[in-house]
C-alpha atoms as a PDB file:
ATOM      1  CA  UNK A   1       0.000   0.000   0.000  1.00  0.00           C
ATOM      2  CA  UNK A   2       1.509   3.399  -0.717  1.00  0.00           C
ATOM      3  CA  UNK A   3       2.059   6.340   1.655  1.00  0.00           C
ATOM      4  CA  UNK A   4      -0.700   8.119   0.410  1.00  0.00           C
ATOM      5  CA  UNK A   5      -3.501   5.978   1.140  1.00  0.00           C
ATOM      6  CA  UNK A   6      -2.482   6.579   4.925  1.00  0.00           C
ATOM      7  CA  UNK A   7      -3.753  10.417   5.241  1.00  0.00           C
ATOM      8  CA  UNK A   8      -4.056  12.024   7.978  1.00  0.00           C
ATOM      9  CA  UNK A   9      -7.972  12.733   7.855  1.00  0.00           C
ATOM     10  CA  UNK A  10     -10.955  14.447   9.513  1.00  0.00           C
ATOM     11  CA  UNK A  11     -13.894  12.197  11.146  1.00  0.00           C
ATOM     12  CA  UNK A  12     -16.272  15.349  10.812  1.00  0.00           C
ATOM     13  CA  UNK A  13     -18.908  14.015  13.339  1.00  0.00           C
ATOM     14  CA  UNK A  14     -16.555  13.414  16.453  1.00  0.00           C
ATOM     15  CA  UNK A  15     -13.462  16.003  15.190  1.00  0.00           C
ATOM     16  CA  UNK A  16     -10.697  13.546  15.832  1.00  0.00           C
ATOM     17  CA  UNK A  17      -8.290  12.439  13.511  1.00  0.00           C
ATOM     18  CA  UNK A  18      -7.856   9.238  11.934  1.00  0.00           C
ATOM     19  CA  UNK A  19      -5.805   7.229   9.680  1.00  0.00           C
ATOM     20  CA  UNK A  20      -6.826   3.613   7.877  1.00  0.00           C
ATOM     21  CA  UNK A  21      -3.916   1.176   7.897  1.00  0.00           C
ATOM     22  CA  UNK A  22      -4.620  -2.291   6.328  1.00  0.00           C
ATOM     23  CA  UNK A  23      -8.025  -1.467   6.458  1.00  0.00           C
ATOM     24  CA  UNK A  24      -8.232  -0.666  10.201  1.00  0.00           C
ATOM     25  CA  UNK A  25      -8.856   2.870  11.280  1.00  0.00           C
ATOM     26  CA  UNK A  26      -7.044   3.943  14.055  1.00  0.00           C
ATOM     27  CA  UNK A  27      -8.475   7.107  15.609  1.00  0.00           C
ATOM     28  CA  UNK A  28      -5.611   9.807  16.550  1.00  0.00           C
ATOM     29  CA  UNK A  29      -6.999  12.213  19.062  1.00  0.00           C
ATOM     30  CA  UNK A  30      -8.438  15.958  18.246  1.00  0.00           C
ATOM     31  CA  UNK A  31      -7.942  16.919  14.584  1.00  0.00           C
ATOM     32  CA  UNK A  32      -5.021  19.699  14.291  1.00  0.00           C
ATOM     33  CA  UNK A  33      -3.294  18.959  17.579  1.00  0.00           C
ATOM     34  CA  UNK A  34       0.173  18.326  18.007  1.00  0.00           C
ATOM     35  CA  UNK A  35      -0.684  15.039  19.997  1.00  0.00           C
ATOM     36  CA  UNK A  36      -2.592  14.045  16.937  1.00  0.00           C
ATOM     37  CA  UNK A  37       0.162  14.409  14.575  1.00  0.00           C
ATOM     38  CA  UNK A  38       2.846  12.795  16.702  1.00  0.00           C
ATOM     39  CA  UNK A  39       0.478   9.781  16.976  1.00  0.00           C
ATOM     40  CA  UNK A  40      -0.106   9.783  13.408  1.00  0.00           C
ATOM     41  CA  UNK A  41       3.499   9.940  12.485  1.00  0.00           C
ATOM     42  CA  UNK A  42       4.393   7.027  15.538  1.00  0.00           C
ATOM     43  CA  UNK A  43       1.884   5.070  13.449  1.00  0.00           C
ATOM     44  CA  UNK A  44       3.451   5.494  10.013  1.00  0.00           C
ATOM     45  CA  UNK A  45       7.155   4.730  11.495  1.00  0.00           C
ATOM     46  CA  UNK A  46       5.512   1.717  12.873  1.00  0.00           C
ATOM     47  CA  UNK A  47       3.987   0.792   9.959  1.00  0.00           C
ATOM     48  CA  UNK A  48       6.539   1.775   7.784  1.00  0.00           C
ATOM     49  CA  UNK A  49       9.414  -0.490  10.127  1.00  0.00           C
ATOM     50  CA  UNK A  50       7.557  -3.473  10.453  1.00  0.00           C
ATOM     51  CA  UNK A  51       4.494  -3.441   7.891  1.00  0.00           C
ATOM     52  CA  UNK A  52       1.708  -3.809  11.066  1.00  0.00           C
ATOM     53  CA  UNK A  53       0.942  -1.154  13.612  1.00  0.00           C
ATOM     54  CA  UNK A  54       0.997  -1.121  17.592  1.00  0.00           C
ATOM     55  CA  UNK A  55      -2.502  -1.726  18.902  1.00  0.00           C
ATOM     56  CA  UNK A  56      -3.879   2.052  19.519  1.00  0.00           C
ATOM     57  CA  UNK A  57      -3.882   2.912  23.061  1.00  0.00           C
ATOM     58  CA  UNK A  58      -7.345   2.424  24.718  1.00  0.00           C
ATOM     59  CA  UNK A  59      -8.344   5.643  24.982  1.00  0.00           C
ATOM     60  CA  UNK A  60      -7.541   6.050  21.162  1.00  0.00           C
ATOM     61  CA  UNK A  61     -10.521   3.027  20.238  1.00  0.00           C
ATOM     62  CA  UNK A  62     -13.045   4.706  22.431  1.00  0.00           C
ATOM     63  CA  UNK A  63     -15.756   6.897  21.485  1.00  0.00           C
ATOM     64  CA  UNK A  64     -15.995  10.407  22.923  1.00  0.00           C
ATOM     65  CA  UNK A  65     -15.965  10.902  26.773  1.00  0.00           C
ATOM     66  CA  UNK A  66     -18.841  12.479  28.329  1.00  0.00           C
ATOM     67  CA  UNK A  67     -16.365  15.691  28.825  1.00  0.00           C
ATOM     68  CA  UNK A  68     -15.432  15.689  25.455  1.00  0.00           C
ATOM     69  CA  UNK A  69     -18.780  15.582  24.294  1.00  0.00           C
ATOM     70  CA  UNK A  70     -20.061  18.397  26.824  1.00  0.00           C
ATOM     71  CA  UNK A  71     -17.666  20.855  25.487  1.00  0.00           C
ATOM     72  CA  UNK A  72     -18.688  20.029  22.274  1.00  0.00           C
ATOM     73  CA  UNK A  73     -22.239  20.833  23.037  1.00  0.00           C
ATOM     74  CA  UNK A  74     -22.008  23.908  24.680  1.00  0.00           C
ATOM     75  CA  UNK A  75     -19.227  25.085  21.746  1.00  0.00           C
END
């Protein structure tokens, strides 16, 4: 699979980044951070090293916490 197919990309509903590797998507954290691009750059060097990815942290797999969501709300 090329570089290219692994964008760094937008889930517009929840605002958090994501990138599909071998057909998983591994979510990345809020969309524009600098936590979001270091994650998405660990996961390319990961990928890129060994041709599979680390399993994403738990946090990463989980949908939005209430918090997350509140602040969303009220914004």
């Amino acid at each position: 699979m090329s570089r290219t197919s692994h964008k760094y990309r937008l889930h517009k509903v929840s605002g958090r980044a994501f990138v599909s590797v071998n057909g998983q998507r591994i979510y990345l954290g809020k969309y524009g951070t600098e936590d979001s691009i270091a994650e998405y750059r660990r996961i390319l060097a990961d990928f890129t090293a060994t041709g599979t990815t680390q399993p994403a942290p738990k946090e990463s797999r989980r949908g939005l916490s209430l918090n997350e969501l509140m602040v969303q709300y009220i914004n």
